[in-house]
C-alpha atoms as a PDB file:
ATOM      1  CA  UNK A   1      13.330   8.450  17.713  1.00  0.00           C
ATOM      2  CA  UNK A   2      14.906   6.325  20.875  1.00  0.00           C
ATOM      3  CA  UNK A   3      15.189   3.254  21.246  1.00  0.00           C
ATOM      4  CA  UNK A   4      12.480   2.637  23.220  1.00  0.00           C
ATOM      5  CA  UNK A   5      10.006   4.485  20.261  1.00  0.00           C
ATOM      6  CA  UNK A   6      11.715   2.269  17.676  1.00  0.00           C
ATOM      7  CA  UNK A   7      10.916  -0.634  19.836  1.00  0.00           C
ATOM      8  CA  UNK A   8       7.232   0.143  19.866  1.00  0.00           C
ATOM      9  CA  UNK A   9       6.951   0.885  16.502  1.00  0.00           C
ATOM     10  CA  UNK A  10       8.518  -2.497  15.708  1.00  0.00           C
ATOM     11  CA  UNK A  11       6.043  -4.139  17.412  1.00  0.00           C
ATOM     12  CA  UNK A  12       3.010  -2.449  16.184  1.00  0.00           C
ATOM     13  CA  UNK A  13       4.619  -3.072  12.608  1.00  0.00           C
ATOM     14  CA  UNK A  14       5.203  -6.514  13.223  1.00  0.00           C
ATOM     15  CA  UNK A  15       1.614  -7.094  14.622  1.00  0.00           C
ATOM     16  CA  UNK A  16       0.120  -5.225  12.018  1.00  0.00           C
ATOM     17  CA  UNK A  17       1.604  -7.432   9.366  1.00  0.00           C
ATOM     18  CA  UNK A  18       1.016 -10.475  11.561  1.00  0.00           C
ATOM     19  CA  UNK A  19      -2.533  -9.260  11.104  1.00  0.00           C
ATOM     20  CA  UNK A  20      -2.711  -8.567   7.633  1.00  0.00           C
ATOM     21  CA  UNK A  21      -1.798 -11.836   6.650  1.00  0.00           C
ATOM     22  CA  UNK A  22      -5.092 -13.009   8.321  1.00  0.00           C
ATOM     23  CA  UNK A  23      -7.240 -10.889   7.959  1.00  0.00           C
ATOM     24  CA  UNK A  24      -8.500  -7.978   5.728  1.00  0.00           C
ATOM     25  CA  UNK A  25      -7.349  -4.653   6.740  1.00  0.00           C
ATOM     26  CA  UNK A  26     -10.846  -3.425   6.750  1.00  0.00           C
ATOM     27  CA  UNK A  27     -11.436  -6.327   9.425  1.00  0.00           C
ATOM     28  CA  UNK A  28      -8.372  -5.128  11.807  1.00  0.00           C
ATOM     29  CA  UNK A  29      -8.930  -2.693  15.017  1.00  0.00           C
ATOM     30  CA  UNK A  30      -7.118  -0.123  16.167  1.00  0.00           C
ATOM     31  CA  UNK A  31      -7.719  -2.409  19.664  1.00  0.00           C
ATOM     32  CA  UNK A  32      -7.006  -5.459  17.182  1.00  0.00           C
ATOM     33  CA  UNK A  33      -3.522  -3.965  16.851  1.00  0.00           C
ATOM     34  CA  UNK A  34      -2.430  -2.587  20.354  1.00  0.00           C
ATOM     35  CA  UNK A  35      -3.653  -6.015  21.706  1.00  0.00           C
ATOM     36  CA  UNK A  36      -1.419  -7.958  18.765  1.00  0.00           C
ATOM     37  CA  UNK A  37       1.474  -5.643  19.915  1.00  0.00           C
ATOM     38  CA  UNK A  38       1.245  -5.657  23.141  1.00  0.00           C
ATOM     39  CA  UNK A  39       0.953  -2.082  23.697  1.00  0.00           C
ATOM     40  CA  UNK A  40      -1.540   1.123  25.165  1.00  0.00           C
ATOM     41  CA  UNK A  41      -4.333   2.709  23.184  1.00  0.00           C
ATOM     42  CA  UNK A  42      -2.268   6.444  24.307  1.00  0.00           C
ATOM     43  CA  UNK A  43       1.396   4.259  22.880  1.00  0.00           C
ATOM     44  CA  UNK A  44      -0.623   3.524  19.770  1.00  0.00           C
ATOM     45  CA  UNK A  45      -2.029   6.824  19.023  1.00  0.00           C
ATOM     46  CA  UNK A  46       1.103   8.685  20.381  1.00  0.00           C
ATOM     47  CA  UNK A  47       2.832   7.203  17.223  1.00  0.00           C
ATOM     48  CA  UNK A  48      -0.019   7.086  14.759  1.00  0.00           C
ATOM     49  CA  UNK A  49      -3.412   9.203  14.701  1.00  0.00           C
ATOM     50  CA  UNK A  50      -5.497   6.638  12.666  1.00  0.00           C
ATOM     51  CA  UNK A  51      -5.414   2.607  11.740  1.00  0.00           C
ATOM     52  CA  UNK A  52      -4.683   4.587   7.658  1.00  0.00           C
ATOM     53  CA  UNK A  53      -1.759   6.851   9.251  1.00  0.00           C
ATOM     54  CA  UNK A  54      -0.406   3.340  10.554  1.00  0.00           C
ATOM     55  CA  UNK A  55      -0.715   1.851   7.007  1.00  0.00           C
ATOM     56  CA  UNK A  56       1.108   4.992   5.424  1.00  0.00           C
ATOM     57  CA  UNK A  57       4.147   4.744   7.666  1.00  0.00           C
ATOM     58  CA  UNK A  58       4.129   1.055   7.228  1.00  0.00           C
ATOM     59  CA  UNK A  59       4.267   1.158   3.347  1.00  0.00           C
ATOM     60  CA  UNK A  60       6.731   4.331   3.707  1.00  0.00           C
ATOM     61  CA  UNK A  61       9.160   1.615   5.846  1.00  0.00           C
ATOM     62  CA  UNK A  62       8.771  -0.964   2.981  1.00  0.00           C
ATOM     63  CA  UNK A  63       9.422   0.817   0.262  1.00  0.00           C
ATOM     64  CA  UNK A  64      12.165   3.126   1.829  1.00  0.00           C
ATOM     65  CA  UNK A  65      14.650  -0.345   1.532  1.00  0.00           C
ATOM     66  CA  UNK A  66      13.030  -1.915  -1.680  1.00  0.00           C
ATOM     67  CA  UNK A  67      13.388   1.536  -3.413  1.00  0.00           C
ATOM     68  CA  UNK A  68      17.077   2.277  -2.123  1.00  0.00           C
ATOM     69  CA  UNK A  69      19.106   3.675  -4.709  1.00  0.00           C
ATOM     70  CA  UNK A  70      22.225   1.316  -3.342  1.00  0.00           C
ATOM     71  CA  UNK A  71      21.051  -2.219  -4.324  1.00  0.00           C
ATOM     72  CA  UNK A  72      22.754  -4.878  -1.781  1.00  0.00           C
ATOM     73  CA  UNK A  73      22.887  -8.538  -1.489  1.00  0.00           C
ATOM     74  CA  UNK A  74      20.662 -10.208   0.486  1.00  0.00           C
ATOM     75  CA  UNK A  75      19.421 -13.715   1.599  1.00  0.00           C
ATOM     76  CA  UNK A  76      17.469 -14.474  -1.688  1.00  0.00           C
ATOM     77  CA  UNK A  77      18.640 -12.252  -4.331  1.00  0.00           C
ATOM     78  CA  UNK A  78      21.962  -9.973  -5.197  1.00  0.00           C
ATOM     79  CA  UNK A  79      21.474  -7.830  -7.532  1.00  0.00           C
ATOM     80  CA  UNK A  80      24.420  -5.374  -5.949  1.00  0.00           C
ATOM     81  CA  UNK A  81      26.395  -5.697  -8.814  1.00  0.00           C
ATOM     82  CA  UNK A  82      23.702  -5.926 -11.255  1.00  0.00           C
ATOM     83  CA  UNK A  83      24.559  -4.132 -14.671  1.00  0.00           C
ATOM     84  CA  UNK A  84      21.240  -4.558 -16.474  1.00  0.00           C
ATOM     85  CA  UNK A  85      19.897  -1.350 -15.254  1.00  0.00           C
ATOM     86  CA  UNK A  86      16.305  -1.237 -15.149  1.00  0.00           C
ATOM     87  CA  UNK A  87      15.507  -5.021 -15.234  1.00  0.00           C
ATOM     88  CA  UNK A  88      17.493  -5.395 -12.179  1.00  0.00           C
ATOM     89  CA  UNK A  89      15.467  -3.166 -10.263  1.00  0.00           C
ATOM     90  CA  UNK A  90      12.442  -4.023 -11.465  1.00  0.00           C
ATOM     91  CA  UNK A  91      12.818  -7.273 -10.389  1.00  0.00           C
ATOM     92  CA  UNK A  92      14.598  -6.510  -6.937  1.00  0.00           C
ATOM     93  CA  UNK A  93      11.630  -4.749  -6.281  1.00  0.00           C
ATOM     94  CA  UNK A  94       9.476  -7.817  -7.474  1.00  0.00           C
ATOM     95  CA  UNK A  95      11.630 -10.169  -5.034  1.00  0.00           C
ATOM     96  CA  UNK A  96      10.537  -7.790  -1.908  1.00  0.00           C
ATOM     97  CA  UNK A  97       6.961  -8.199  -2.958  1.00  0.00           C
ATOM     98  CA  UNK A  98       7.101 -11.473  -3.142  1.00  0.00           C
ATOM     99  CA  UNK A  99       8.513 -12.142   0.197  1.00  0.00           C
ATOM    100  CA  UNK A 100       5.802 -10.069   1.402  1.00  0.00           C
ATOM    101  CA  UNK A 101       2.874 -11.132  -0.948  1.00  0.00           C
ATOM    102  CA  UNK A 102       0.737 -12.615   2.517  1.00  0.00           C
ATOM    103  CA  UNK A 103       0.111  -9.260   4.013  1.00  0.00           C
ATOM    104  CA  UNK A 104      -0.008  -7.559   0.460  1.00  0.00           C
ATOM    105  CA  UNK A 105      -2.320  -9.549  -1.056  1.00  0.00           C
ATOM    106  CA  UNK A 106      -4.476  -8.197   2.417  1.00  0.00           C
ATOM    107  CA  UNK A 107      -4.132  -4.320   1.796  1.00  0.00           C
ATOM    108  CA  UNK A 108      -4.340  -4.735  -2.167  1.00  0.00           C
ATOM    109  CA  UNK A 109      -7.696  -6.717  -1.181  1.00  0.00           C
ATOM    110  CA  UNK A 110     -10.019  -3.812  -0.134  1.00  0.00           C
ATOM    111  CA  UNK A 111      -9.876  -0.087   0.457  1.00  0.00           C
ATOM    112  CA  UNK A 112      -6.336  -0.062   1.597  1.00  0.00           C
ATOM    113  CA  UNK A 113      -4.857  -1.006  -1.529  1.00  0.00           C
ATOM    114  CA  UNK A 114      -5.359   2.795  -2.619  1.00  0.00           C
ATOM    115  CA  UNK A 115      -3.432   3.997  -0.307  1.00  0.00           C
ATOM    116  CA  UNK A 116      -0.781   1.325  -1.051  1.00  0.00           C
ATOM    117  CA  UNK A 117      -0.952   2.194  -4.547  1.00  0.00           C
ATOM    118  CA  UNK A 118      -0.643   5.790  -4.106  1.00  0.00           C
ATOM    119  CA  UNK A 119       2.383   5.479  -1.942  1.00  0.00           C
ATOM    120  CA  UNK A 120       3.918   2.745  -4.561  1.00  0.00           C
ATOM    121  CA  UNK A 121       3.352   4.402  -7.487  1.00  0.00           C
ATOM    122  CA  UNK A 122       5.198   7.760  -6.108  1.00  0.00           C
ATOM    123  CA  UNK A 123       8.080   5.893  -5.354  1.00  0.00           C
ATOM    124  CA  UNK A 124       8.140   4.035  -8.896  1.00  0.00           C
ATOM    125  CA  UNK A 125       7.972   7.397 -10.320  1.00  0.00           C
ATOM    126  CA  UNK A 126      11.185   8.133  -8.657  1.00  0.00           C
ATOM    127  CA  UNK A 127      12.528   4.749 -10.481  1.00  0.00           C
ATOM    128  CA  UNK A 128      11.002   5.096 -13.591  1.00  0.00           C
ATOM    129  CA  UNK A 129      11.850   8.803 -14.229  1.00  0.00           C
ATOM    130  CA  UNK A 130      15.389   7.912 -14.914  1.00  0.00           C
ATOM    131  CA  UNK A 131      15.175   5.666 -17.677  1.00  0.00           C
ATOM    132  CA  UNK A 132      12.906   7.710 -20.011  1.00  0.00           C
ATOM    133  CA  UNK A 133      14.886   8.211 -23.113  1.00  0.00           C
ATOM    134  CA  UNK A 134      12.654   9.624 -26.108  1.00  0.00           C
ATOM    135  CA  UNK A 135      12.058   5.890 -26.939  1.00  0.00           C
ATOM    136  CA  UNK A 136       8.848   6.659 -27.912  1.00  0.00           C
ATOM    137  CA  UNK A 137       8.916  10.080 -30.149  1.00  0.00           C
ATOM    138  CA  UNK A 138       6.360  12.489 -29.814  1.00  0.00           C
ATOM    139  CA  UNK A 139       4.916  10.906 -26.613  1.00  0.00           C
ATOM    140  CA  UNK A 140       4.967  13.490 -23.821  1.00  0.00           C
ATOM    141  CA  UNK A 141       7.472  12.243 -20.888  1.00  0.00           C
ATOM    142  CA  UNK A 142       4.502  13.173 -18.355  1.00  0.00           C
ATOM    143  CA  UNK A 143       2.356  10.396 -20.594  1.00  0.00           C
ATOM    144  CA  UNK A 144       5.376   7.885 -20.951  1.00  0.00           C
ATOM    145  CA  UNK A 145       6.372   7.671 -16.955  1.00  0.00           C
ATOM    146  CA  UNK A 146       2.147   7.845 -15.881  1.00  0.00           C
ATOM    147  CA  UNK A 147       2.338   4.338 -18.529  1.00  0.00           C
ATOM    148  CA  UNK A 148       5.455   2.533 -16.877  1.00  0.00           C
ATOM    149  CA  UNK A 149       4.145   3.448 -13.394  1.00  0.00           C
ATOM    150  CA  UNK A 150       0.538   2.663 -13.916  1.00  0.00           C
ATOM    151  CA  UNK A 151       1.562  -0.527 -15.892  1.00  0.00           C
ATOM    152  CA  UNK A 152       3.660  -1.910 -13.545  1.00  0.00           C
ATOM    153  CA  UNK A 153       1.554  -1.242 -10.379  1.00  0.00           C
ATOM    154  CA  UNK A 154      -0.927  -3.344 -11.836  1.00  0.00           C
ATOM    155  CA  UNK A 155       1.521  -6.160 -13.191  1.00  0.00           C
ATOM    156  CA  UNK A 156       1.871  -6.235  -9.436  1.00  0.00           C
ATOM    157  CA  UNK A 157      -1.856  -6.790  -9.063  1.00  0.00           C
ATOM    158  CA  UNK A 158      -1.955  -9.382 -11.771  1.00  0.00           C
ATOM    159  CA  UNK A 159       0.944 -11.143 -10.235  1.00  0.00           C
ATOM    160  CA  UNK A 160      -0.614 -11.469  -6.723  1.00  0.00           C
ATOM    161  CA  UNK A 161      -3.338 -13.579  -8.469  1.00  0.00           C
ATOM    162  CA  UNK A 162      -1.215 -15.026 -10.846  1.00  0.00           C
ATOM    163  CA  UNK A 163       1.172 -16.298  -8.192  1.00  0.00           C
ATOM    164  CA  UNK A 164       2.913 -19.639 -10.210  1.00  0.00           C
ATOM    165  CA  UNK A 165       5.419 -17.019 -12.051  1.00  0.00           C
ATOM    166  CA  UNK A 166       8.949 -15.988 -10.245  1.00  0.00           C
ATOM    167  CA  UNK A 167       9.716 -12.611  -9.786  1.00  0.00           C
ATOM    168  CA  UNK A 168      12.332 -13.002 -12.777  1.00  0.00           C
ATOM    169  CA  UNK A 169       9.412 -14.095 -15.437  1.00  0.00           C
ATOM    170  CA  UNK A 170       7.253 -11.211 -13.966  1.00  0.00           C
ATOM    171  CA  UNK A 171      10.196  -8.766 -14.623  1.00  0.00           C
ATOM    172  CA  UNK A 172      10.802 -10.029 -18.182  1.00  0.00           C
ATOM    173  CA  UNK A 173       7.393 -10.150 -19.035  1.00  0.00           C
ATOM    174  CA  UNK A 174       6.686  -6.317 -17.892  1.00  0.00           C
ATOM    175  CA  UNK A 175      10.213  -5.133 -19.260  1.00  0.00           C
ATOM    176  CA  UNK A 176       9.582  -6.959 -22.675  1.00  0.00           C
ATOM    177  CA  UNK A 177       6.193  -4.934 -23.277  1.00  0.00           C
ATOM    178  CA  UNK A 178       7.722  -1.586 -22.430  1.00  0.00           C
ATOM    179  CA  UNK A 179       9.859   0.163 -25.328  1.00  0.00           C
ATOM    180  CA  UNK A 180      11.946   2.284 -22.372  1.00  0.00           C
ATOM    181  CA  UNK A 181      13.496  -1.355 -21.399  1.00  0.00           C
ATOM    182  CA  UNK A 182      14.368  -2.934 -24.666  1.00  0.00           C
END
């Protein structure tokens, strides 16, 4: 993309979250959006077909820096030198949903969230599938990484209406219960 198509998509992003953290997805136009960003219905749809095709390349963007396989410093965590494996991850990935719990909380809050969830739980498969370790004998590795996904896409749900617990506690509690983290 140029510059001027990363530009646009910016915006649209950056309305679209502005958005979210008002309102419902459900709730939110397509002319909700181009009038947030600032933008034509033919800019909008020359970047995205559909209001879900918007929400997919937003939670691809997300997750393509919280997933990163090079962990870096940042303004409120460093975990780039992090040598507890796992549990560092886990809870880098907690700190980035925190941060951006407002407009979460908005797509986990109605049909959206299943897209989210789809789109989350492929990329914690990614995670997850390298620290399976025959912990558990004679549980099928298919079984064991569908648990550790599955369990800690809905810690994630628990936590966004349990909200008085840092993302530390929230990785210690979720690493604690798992055998594949002890």
């Amino acid at each position: 993309m140029d510059r001027r198509q990363l530009k646009t998509r910016k915006a649209v992003f950056e309305a679209f979250k502005r958005l979210l953290g008002k309102k419902a997805y459900s709730s939110i136009t397509v002319q909700r959006i181009i009038d947030e960003a600032d933008i034509g219905r033919s800019t909008f749809y020359a970047h995205f077909e559909t209001k879900d095709d918007l929400l997919k390349a937003f939670c691809t963007e997300i997750f393509e820096h919280v997933f990163s396989k090079k962990l870096m410093k940042e303004e409120t965590h460093d975990f780039s030198s992090d040598k507890t494996g796992i549990s560092g991850k886990v809870t880098h990935i907690l700190y980035h949903l925190h941060e951006s719990r407002l407009y979460l909380q908005g797509i986990l809050s109605c049909e959206s969230g299943e897209v989210f969830m789809k789109c989350f739980k492929e990329h914690l498969a990614t995670v997850f599938s390298h620290v399976l370790d025959g912990s558990a004998p004679g549980v099928p590795e298919g079984y064991m990484l569908n648990h550790l996904v599955s369990g800690f896409a809905e810690t994630v749900r628990w936590w966004f209406n349990n909200d008085r617990y840092t993302p530390e506690q929230v990785g210690q509690f979720y690493c604690a219960v798992n055998p594949c983290f002890r």
